[in-house]
Protein backbone atom coordinates (compact mmCIF):
# COMPACT_ATOMS: atom_id res chain seq x y z
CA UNK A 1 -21.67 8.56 -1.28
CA UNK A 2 -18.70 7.09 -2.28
CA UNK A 3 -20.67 4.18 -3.79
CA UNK A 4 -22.52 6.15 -5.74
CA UNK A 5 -20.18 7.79 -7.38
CA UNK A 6 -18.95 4.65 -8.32
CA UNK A 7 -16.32 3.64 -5.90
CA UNK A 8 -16.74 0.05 -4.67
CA UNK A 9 -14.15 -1.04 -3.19
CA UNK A 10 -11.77 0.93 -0.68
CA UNK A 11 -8.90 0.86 1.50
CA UNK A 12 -9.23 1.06 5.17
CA UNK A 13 -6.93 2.22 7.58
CA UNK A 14 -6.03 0.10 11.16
CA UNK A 15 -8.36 1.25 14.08
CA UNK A 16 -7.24 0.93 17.95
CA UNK A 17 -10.36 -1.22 19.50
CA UNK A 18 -12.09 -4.26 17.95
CA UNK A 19 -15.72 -2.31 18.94
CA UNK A 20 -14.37 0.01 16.64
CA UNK A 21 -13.18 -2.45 14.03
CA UNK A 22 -16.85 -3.93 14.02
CA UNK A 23 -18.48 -0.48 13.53
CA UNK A 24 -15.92 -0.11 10.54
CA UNK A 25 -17.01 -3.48 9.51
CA UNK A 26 -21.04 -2.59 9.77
CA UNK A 27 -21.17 0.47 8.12
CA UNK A 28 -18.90 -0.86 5.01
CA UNK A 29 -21.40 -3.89 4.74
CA UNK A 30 -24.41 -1.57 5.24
CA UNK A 31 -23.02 0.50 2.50
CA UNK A 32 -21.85 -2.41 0.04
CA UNK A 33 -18.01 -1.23 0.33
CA UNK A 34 -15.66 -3.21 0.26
CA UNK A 35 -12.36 -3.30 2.10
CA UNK A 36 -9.84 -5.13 -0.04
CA UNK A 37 -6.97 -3.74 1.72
CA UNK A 38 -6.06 -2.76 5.31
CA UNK A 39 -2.98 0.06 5.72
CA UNK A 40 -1.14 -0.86 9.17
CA UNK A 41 -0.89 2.50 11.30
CA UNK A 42 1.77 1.23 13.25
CA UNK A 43 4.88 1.28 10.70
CA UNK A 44 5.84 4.57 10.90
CA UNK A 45 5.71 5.31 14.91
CA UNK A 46 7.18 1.63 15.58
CA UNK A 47 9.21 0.83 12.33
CA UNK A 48 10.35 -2.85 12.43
CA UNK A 49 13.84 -1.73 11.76
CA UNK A 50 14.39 0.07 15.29
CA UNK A 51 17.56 -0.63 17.74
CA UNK A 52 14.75 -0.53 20.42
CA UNK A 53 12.99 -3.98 21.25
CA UNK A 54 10.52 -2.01 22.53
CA UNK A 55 9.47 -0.50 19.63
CA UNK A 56 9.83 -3.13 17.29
CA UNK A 57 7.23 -5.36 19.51
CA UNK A 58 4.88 -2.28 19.33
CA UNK A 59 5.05 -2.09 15.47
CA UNK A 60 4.64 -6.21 15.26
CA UNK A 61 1.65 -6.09 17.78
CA UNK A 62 -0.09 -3.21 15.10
CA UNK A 63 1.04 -5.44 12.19
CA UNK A 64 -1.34 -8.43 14.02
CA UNK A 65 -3.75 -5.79 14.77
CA UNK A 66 -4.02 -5.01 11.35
CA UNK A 67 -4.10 -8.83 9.90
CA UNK A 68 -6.98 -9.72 11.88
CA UNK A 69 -9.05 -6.84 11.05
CA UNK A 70 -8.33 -7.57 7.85
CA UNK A 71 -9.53 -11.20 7.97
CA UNK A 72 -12.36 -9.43 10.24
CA UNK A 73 -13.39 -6.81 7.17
CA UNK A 74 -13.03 -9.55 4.22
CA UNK A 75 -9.46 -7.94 2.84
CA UNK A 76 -6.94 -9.97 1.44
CA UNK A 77 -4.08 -7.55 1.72
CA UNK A 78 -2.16 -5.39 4.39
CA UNK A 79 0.08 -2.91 3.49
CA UNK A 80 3.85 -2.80 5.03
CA UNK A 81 6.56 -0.29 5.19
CA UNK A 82 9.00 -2.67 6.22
CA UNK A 83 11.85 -0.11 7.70
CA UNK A 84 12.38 2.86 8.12
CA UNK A 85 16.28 4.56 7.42
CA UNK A 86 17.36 7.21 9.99
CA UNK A 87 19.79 8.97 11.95
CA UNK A 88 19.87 5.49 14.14
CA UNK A 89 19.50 2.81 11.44
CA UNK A 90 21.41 2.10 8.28
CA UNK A 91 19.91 0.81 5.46
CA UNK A 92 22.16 -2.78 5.37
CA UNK A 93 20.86 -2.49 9.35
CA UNK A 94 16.95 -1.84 8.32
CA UNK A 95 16.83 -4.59 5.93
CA UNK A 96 18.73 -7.14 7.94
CA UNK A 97 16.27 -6.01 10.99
CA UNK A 98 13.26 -5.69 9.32
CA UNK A 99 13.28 -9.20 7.75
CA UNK A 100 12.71 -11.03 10.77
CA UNK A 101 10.33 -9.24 12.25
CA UNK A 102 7.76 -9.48 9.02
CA UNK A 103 8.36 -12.92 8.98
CA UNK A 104 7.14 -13.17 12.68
CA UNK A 105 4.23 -12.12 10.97
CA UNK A 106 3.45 -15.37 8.66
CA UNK A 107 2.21 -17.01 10.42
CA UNK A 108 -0.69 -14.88 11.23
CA UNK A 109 -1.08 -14.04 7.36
CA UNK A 110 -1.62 -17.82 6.57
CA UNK A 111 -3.76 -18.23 8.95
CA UNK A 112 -6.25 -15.28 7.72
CA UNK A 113 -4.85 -15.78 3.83
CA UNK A 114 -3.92 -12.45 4.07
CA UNK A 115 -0.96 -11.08 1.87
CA UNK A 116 1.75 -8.86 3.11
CA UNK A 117 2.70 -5.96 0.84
CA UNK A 118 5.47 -3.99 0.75
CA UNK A 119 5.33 -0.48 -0.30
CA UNK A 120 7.73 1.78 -1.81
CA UNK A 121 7.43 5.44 0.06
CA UNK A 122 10.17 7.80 1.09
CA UNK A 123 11.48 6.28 3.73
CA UNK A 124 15.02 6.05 2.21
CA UNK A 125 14.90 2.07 1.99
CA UNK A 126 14.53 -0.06 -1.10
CA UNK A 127 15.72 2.93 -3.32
CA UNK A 128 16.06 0.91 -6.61
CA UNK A 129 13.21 -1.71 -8.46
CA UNK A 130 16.44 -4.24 -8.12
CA UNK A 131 16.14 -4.07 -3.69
CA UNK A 132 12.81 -4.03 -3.94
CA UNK A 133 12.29 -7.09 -5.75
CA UNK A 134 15.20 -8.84 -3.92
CA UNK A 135 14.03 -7.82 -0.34
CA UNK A 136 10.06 -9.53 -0.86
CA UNK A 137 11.96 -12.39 -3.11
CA UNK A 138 14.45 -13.13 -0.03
CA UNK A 139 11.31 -14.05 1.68
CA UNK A 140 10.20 -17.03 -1.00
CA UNK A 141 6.53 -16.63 0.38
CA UNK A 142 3.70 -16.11 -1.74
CA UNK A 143 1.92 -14.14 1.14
CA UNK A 144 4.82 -11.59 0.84
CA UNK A 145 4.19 -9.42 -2.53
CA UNK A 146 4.67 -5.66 -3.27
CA UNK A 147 2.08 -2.56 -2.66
CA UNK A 148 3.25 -0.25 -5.75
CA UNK A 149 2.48 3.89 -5.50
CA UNK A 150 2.85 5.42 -8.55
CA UNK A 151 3.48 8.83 -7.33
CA UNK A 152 5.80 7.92 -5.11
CA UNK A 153 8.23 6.71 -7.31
CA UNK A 154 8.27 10.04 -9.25
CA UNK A 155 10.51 11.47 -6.75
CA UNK A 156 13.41 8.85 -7.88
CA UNK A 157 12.41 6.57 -10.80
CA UNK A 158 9.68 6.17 -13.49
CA UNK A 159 6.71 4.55 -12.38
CA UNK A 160 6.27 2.55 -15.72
CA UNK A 161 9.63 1.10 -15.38
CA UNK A 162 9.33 0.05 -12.27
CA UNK A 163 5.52 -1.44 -13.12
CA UNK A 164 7.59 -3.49 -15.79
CA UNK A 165 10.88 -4.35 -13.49
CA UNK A 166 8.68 -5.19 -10.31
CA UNK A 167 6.15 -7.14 -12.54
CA UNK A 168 3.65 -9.97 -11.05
CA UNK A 169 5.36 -9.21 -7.35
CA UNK A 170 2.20 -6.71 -7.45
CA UNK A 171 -1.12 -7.38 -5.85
CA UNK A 172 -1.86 -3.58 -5.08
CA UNK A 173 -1.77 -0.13 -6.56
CA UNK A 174 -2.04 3.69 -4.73
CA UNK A 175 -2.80 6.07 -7.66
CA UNK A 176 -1.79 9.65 -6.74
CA UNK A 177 0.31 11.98 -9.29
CA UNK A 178 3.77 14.12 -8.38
CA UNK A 179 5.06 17.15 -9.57
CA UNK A 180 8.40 18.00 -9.16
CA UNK A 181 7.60 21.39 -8.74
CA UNK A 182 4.57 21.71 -6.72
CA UNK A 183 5.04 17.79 -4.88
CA UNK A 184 1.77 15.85 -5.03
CA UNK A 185 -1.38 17.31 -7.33
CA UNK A 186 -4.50 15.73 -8.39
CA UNK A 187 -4.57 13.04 -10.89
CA UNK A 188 -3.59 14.40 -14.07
CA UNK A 189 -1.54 17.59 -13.11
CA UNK A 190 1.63 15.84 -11.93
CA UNK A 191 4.59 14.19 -13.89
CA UNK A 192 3.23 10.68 -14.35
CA UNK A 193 2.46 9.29 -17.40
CA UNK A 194 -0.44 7.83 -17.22
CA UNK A 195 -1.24 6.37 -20.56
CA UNK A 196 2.14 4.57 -20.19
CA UNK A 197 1.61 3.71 -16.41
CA UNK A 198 -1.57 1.85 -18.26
CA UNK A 199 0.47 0.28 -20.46
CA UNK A 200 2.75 -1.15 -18.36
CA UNK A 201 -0.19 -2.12 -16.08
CA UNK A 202 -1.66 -4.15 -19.46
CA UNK A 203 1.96 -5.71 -19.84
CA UNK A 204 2.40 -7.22 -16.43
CA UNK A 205 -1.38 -8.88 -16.55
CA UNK A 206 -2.10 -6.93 -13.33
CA UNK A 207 -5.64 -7.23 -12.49
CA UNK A 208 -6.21 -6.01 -9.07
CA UNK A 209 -7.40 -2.65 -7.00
CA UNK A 210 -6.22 0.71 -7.90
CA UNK A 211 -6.85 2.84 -5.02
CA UNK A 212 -6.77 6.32 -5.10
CA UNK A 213 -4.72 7.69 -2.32
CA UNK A 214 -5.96 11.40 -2.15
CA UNK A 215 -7.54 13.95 0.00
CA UNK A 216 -10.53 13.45 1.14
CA UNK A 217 -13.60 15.68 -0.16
CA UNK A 218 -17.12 16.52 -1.19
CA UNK A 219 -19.48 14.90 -3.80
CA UNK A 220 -18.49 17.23 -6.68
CA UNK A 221 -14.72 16.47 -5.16
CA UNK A 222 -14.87 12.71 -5.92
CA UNK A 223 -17.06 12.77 -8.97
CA UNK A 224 -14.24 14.66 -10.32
CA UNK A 225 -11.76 12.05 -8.52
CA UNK A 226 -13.34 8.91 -10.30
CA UNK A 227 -13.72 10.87 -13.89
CA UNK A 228 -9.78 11.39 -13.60
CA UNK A 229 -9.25 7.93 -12.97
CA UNK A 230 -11.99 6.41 -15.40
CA UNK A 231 -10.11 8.99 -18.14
CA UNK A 232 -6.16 8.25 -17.57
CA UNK A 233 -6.71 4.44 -16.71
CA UNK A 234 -9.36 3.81 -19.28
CA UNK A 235 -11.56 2.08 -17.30
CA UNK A 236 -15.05 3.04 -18.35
């Protein structure tokens, strides 16, 4: 359904088994979808920037797990969140953490050609366009880039400036919209500005997937999805 409505590529999340990664694998060739992108599940529950060993080697085994279904479903791209700040970790403590554990990771991402990218989302770490840039340039890999969300940044900063500031670090995009009001709304209904998210897009050369990172829905539900996006990205 999906690709007839005109979606043709996608976003895939990490699954636990490898029979289950080869039934995600079948049914996205059978439908001629393809996974550009896998997000790693494992982040959140294990964050790279814990005090506990144990849980950092949980969140780098579902980092692996997620590069080699991604070499396994033809992506090029995993998505990060690199730390996580809490109650237990500082941010000077998540970033100096963090960093070592993602680069644990390289190795693995050459191997597959598979690029690392970091995403911006509220977990109270790489606040400012100036952190984010310096935490993926501290790396000085060109397997580590940046995974940008527009609506996430509407919470503390303007997506556009951030396109601009953040620049040809980008190799991914999540398009969702943010009210400050009502938190996130369909495409369209929130605070971004969309004709200058475009812009900015147009100024930095980007050229790669803009997935939409909504609910999921029925046929009339994603008809109406990819008309939003054809209409504020001008992509028809």
């Amino acid at each position: 359904m999906a690709v007839e409505l005109g979606f043709s590529e996608m976003e895939a999340q990490t699954v636990g088994s490898d029979e289950e990664a080869r039934t995600v694998k079948d049914a996205a060739d059978k439908a001629g979808l393809r996974i550009h992108s896998v997000m790693n599940m494992a982040h959140w529950g294990d964050p790279f920037s814990s005090p506990d060993p144990a849980v950092v080697e949980a969140g780098l085994a579902g980092a692996e797990a997620s590069i080699a279904q991604a070499a396994l479903w033809g992506a090029d791209t995993v998505l990060l969140v690199p730390a996580v700040v809490d109650d237990e970790t500082t941010y000077e403590q998540a970033w100096e953490r963090s960093q070592p554990v993602i680069r644990k990771l390289l190795p693995s991402a050459e191997k597959h050609n598979v690029v690392l990218a970091i995403e911006e989302v509220w977990n109270r770490f790489l606040l400012t366009s100036a952190d984010f840039n310096r935490y993926i340039d501290e790396f000085n890999h060109p397997l580590v880039k940046a995974y940008f969300d527009v609506g996430n940044i509407v919470h503390y900063g303007v997506p556009q400036h951030w396109i601009h500031e953040v620049g040809d670090r980008i190799v991914k995009l999540h398009l969702k919209d943010y009210s400050r009001k009502d938190g996130f709304v369909n495409l369209g209904e929130g605070a971004v500005e969309w004709g200058k998210v475009r812009q900015a897009l147009d100024d930095i050369g980007y050229k790669g997937a803009a997935t939409v990172e909504l609910r999921g829905g029925d046929r009339e539900y994603l008809r109406d999805v990819g008309e939003r996006v054809d209409q504020l990205l001008s992509l028809t």
